[in-house]
C-alpha atoms as a PDB file:
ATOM      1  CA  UNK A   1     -24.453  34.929   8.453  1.00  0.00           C
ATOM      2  CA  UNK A   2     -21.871  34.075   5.873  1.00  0.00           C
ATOM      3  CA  UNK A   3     -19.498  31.309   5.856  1.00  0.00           C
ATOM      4  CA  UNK A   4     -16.596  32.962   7.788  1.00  0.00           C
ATOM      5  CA  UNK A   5     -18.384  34.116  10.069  1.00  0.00           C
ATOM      6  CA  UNK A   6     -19.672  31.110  10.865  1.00  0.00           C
ATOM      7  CA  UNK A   7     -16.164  29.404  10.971  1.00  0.00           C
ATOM      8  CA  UNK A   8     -15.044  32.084  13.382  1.00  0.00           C
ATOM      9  CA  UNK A   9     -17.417  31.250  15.925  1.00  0.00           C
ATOM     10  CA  UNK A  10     -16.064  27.848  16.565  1.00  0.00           C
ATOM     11  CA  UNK A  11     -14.467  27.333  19.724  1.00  0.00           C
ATOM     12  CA  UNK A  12     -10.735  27.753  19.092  1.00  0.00           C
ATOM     13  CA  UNK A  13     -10.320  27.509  15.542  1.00  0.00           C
ATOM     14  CA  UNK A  14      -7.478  29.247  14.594  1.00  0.00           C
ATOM     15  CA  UNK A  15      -5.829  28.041  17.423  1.00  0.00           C
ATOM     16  CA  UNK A  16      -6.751  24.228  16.151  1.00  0.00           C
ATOM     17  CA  UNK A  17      -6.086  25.020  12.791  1.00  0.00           C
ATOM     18  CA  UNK A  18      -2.792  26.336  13.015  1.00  0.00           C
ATOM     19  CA  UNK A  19      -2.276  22.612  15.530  1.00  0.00           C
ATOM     20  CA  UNK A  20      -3.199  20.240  13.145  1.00  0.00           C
ATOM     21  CA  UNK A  21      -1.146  22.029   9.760  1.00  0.00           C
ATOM     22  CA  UNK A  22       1.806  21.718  12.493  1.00  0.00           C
ATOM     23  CA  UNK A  23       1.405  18.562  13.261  1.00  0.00           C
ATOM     24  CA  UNK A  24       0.335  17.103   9.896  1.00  0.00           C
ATOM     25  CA  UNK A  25       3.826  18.544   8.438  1.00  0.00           C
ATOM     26  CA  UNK A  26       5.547  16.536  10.795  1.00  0.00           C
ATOM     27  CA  UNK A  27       3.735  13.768  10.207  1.00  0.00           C
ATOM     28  CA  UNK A  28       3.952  13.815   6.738  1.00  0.00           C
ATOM     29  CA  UNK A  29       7.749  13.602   6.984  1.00  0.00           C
ATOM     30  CA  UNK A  30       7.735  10.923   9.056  1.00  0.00           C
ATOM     31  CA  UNK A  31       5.186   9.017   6.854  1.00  0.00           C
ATOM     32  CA  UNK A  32       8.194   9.676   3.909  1.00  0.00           C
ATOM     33  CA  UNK A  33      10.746   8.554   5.647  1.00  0.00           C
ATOM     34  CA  UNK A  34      11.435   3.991   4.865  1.00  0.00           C
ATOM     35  CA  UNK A  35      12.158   3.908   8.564  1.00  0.00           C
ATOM     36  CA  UNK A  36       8.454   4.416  10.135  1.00  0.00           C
ATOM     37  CA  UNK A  37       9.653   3.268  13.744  1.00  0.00           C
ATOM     38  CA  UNK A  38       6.894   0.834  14.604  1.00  0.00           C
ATOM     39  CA  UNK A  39       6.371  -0.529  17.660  1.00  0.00           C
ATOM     40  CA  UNK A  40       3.407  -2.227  19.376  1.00  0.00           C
ATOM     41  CA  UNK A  41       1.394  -1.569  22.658  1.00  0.00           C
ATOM     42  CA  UNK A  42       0.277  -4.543  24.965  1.00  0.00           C
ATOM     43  CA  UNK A  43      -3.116  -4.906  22.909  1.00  0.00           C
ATOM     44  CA  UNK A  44      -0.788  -5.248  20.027  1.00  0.00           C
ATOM     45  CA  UNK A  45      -2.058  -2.338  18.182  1.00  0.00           C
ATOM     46  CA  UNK A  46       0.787  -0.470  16.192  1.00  0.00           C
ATOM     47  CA  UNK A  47       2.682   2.685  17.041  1.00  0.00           C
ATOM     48  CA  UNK A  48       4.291   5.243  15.358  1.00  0.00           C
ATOM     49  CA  UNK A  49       6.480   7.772  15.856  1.00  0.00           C
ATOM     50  CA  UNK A  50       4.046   9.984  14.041  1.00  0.00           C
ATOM     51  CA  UNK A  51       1.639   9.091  16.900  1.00  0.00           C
ATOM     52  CA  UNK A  52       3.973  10.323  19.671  1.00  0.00           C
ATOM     53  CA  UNK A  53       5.420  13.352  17.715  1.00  0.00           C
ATOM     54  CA  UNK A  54       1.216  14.237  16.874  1.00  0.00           C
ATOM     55  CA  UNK A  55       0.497  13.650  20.156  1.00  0.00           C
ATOM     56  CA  UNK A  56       2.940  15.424  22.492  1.00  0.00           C
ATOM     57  CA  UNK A  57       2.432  18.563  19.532  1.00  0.00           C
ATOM     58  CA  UNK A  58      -1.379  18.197  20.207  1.00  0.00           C
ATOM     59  CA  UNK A  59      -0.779  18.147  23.969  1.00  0.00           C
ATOM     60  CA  UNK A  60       1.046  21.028  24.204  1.00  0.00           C
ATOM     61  CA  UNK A  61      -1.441  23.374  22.277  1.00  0.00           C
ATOM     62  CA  UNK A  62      -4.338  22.430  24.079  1.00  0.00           C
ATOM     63  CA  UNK A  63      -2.589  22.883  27.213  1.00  0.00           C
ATOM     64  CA  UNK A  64      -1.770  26.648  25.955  1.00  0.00           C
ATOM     65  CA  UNK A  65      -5.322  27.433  24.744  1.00  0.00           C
ATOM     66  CA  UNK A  66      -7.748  25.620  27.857  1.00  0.00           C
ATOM     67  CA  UNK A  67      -7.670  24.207  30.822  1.00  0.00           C
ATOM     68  CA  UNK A  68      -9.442  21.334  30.528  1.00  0.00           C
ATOM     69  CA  UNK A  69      -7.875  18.055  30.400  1.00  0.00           C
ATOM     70  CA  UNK A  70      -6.799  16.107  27.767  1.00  0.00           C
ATOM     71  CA  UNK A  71      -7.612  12.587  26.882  1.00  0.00           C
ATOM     72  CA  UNK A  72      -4.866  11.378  23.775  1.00  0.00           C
ATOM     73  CA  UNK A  73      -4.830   7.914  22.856  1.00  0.00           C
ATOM     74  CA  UNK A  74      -0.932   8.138  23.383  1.00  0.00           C
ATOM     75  CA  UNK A  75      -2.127   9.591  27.492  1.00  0.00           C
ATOM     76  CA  UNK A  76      -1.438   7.501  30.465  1.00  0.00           C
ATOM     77  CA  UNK A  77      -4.697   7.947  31.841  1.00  0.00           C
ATOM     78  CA  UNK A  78      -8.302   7.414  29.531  1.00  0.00           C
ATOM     79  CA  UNK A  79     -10.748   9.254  32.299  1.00  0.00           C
ATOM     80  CA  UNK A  80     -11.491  12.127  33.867  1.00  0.00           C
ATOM     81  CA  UNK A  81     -13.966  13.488  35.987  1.00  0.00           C
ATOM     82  CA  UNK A  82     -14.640  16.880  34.466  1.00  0.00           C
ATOM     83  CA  UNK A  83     -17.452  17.686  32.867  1.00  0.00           C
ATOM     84  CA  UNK A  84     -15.702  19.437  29.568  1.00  0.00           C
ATOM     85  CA  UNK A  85     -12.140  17.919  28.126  1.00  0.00           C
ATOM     86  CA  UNK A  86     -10.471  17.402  24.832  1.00  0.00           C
ATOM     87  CA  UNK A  87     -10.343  13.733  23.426  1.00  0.00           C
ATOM     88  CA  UNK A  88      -7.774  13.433  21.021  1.00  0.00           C
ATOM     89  CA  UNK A  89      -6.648  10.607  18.408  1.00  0.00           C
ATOM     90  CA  UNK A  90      -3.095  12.127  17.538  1.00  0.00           C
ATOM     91  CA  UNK A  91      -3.226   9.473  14.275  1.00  0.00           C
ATOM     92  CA  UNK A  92      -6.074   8.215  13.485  1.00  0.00           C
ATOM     93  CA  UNK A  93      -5.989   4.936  11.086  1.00  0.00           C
ATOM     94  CA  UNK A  94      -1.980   3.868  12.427  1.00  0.00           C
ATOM     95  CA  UNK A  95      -2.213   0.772  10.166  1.00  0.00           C
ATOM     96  CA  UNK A  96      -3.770   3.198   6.893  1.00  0.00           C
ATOM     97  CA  UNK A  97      -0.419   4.931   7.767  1.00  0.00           C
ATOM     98  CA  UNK A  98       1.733   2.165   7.819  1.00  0.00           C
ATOM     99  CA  UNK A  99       0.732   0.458   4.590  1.00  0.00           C
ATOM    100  CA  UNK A 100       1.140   4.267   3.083  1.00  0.00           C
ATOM    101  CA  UNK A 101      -2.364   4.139   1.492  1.00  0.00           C
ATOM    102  CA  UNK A 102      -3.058   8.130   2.936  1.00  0.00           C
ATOM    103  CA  UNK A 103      -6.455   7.588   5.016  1.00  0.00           C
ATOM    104  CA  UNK A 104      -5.295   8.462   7.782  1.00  0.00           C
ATOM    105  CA  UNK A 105      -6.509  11.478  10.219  1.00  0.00           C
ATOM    106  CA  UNK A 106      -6.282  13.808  13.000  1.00  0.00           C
ATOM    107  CA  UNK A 107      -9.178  13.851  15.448  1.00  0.00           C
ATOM    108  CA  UNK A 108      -9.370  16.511  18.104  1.00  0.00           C
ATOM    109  CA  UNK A 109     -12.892  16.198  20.060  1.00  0.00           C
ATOM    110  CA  UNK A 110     -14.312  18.906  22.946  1.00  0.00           C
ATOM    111  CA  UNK A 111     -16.524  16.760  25.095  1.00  0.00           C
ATOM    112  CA  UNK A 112     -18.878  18.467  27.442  1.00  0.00           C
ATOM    113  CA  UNK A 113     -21.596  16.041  29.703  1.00  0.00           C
ATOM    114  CA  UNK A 114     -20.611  13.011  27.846  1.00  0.00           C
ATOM    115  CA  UNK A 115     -21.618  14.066  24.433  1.00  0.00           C
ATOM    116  CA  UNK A 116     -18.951  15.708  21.697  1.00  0.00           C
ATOM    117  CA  UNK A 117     -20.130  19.218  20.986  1.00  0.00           C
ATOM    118  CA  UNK A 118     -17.191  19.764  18.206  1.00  0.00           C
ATOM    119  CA  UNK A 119     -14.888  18.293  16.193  1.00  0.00           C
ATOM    120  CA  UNK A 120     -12.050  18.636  14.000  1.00  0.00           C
ATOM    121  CA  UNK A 121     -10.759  16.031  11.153  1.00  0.00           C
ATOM    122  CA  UNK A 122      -7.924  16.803   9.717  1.00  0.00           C
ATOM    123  CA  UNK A 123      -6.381  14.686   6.423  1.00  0.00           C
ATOM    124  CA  UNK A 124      -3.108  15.037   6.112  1.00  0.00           C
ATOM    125  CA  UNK A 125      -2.380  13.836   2.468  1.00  0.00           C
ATOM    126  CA  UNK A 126      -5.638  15.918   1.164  1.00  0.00           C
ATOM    127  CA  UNK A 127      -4.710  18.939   3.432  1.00  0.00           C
ATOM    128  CA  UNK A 128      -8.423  19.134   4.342  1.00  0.00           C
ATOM    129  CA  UNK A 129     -10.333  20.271   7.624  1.00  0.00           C
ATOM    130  CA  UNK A 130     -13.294  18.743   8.317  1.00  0.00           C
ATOM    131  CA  UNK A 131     -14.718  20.991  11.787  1.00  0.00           C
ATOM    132  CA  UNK A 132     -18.531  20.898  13.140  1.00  0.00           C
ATOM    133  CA  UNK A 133     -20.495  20.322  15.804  1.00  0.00           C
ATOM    134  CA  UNK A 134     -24.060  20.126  16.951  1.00  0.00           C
ATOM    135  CA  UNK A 135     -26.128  23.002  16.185  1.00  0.00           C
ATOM    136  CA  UNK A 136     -23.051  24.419  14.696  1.00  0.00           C
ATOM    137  CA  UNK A 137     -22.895  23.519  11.451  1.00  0.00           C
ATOM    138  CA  UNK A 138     -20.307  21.342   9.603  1.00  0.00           C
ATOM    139  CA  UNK A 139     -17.735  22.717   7.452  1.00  0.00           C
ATOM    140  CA  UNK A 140     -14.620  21.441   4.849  1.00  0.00           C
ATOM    141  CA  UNK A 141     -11.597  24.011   4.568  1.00  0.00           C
ATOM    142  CA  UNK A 142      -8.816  22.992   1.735  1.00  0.00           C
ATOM    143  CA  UNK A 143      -6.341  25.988   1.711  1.00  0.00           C
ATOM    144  CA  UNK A 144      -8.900  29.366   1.420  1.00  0.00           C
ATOM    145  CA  UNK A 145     -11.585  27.031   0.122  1.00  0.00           C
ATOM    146  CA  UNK A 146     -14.482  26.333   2.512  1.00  0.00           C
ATOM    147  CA  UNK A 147     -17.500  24.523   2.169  1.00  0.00           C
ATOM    148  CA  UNK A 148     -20.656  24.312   4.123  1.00  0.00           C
ATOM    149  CA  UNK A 149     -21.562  20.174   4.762  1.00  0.00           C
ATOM    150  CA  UNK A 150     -25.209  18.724   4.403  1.00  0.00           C
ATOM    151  CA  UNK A 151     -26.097  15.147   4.736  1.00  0.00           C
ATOM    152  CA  UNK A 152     -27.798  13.984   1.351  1.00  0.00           C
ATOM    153  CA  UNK A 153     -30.801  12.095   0.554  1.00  0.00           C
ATOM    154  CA  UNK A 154     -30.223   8.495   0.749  1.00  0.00           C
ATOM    155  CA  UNK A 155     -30.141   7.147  -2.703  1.00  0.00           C
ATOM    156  CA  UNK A 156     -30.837   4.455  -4.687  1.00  0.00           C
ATOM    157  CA  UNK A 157     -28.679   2.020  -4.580  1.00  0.00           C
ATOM    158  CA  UNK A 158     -28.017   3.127  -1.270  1.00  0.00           C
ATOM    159  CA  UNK A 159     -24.166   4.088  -0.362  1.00  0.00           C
ATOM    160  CA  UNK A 160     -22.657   2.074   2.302  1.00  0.00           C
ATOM    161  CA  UNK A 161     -19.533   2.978   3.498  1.00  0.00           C
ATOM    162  CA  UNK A 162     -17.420   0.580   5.921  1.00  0.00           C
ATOM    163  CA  UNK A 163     -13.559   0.021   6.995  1.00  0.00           C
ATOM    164  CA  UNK A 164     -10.941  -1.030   4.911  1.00  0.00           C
ATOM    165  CA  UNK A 165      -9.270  -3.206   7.571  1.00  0.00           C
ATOM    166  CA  UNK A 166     -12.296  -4.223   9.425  1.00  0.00           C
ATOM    167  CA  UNK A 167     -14.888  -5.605   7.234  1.00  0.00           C
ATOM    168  CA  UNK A 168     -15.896  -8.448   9.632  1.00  0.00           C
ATOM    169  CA  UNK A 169     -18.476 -11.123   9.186  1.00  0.00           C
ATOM    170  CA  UNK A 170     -21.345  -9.155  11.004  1.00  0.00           C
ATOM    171  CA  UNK A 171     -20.928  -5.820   9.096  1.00  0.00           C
ATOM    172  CA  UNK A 172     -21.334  -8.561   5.621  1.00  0.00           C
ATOM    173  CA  UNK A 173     -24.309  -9.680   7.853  1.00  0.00           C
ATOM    174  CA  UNK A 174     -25.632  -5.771   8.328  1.00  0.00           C
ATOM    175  CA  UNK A 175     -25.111  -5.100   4.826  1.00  0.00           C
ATOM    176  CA  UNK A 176     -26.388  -7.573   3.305  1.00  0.00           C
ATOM    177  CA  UNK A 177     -30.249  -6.545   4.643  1.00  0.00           C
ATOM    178  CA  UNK A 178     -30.310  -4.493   1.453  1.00  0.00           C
ATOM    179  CA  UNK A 179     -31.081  -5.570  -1.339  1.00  0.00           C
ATOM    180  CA  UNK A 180     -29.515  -2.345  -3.645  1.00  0.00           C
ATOM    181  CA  UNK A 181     -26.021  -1.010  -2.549  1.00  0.00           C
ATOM    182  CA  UNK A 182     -22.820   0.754  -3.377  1.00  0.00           C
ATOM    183  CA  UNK A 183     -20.272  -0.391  -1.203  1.00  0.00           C
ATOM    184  CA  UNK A 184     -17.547   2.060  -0.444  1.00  0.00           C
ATOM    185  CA  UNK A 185     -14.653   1.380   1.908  1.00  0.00           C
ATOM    186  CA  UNK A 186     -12.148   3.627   3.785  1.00  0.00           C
ATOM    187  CA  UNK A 187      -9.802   3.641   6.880  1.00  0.00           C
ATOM    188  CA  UNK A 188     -10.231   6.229   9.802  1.00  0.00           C
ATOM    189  CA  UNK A 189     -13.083   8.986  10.586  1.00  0.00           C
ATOM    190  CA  UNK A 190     -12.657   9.559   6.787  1.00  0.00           C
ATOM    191  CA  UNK A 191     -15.961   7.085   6.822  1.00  0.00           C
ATOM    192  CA  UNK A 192     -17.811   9.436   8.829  1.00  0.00           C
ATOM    193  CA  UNK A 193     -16.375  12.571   7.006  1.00  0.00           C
ATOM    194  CA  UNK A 194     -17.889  10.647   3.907  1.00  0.00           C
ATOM    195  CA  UNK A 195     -21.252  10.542   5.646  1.00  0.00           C
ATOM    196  CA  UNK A 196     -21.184  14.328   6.392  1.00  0.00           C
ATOM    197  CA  UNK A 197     -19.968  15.363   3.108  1.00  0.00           C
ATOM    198  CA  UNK A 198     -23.077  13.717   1.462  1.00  0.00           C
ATOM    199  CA  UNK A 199     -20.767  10.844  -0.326  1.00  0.00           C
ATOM    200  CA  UNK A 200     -22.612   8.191   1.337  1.00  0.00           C
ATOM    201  CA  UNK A 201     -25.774   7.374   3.857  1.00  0.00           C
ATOM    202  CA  UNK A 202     -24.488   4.696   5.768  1.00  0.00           C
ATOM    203  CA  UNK A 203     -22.016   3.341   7.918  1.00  0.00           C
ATOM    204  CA  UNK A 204     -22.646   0.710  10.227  1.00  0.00           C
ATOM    205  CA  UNK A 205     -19.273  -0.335  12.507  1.00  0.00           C
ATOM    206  CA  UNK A 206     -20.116  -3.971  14.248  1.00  0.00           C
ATOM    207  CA  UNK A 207     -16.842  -4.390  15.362  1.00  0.00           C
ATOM    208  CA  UNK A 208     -14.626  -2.857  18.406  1.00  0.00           C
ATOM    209  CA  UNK A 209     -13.710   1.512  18.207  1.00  0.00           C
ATOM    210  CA  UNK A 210     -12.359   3.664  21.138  1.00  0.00           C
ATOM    211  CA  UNK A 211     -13.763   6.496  22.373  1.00  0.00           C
ATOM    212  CA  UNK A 212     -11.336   8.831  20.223  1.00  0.00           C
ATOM    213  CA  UNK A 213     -11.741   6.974  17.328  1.00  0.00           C
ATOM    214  CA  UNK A 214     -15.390   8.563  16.735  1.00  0.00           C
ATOM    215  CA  UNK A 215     -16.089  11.369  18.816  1.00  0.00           C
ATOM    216  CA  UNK A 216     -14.839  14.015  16.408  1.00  0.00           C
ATOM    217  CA  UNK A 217     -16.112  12.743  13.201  1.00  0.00           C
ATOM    218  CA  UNK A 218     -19.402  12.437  15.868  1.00  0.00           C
ATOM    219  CA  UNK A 219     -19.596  16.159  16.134  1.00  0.00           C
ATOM    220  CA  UNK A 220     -18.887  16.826  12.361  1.00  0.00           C
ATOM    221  CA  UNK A 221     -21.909  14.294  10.958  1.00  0.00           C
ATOM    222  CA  UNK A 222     -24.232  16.057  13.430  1.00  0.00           C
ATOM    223  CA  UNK A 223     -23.641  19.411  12.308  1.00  0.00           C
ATOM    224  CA  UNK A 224     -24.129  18.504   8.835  1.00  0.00           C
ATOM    225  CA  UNK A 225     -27.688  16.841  10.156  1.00  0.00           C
ATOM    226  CA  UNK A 226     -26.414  13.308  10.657  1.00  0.00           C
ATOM    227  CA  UNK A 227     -26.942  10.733  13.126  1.00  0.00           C
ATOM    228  CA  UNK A 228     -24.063   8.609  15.672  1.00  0.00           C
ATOM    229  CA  UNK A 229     -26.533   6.057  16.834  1.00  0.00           C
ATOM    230  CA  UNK A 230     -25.438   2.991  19.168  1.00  0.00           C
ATOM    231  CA  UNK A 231     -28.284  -0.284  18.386  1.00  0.00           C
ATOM    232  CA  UNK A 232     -30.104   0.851  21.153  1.00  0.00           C
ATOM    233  CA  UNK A 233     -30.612   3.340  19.031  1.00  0.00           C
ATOM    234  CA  UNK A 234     -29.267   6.021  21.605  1.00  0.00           C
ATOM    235  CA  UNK A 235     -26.887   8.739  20.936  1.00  0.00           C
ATOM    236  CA  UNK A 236     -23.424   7.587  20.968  1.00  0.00           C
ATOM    237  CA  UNK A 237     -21.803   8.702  24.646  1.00  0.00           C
ATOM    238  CA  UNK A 238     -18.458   9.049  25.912  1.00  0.00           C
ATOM    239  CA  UNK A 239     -16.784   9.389  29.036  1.00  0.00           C
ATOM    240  CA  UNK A 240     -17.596   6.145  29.658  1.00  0.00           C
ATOM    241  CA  UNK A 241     -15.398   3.909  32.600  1.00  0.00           C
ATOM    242  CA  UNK A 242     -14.360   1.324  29.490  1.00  0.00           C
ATOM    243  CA  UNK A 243     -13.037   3.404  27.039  1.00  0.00           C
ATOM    244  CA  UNK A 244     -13.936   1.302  24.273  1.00  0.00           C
ATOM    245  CA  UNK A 245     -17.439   2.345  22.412  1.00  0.00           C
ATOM    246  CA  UNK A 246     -20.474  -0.020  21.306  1.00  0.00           C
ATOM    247  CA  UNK A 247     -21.578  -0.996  18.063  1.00  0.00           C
ATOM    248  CA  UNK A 248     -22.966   2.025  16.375  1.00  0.00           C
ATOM    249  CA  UNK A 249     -24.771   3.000  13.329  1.00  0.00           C
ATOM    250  CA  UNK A 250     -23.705   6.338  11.245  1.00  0.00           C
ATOM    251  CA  UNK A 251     -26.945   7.883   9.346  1.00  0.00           C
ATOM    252  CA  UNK A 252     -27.440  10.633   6.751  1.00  0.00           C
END
């Protein structure tokens, strides 16, 4: 099967696609503007009005293509019953947008029995789509461009990817087990995307995510043969009654 092919087997693709250029063009022109409009919710997290804009854009398209409900970070309500739903991070990496240094992404997840079976990343300043899932494959699309996505080989030193804004003391901790590493930092799912894309072999996040923060990055590693691992070594999970995920470990 050839490349296309594959890409037009994904659930809702063109549909998503077309969602994410639409709302990355808006977001984009917020993100230009000096005026950024922040405010900040009751855990004191930041927000954007390219995270409402993104998110009621987002919300609207699903809607049009499923029925399944939607879980946004920007939604009243972080739960549902169903067995299938869309968990969506309308802007992914809020402070990465603030201080303008461009990692910041899209994430739109389709969960079904607790477990993301695909995802799409989208980059807004690199125009890239990241998409994958499970058993699907994982794929990069710049323009007409497309690229199949394989986990490497760890190598030597080994690549260790970790946040930007979060580089606490226990990731130093983690990291410091090995005794020959590259360390690479990034904000958003871009660290997973890294992982999938073969740019690094590790990312270990010790400190607090949210469900939407990682489920569609989740999908995109594991269809490019990677792992989402919490320290119990289990599969990452979501649908979870505390929104908020565990520890995990990201593996080539």
């Amino acid at each position: 099967m050839d490349i296309n092919s594959k890409l037009r087997q994904l659930d809702y693709f063109m549909e998503i696609q077309d969602c994410l250029q639409e709302c990355s063009s808006k977001i984009i022109e917020i993100y230009n503007e000096f005026d950024q409009s922040i405010s900040y919710k009751p855990d004191n997290s930041p927000l954007t009005k390219a995270d409402i804009v993104s998110h009621e854009l987002i919300e609207k398209r699903l809607s049009s293509i499923s029925s399944y409900p939607i879980i946004s970070e920007e939604s009243d309500n972080f739960y549902t019953k169903e067995s299938k739903y869309w968990l969506v991070d309308p802007l992914d990496g809020t402070k990465e947008f603030i201080s303008k240094n461009g990692e910041f992404t899209i994430n739109i997840a389709l969960i079904e029995n607790r477990y993301p079976i695909l995802g799409y990343v989208y980059s807004p300043i690199k125009k890239t789509l990241y998409v994958g899932g499970l058993n699907k494959g994982a794929f990069k699309v710049i323009d007409s461009s497309i690229e199949e996505l394989f986990v490497s080989p760890s190598q030597d030193p080994i690549r260790i990817v970790a946040s930007r804004n979060h580089l606490n003391e226990e990731t130093k901790k983690y990291i410091s087990q090995f005794k020959n590493f590259t360390l690479l930092q990034a904000g958003s799912s871009i660290k997973l995307c890294m992982i999938a894309e073969g740019l690094a072999d590790i990312y270990p996040r010790l400190a607090p995510t949210s469900e939407w923060d990682t489920a569609a990055a989740q999908a995109i590693v594991e269809g490019a043969g990677g792992s989402v691992r919490d320290l119990n070594n289990e599969r990452l999970a979501y649908q979870k009654n505390d929104i908020l995920n565990p520890y995990f470990i990201v593996k080539a």
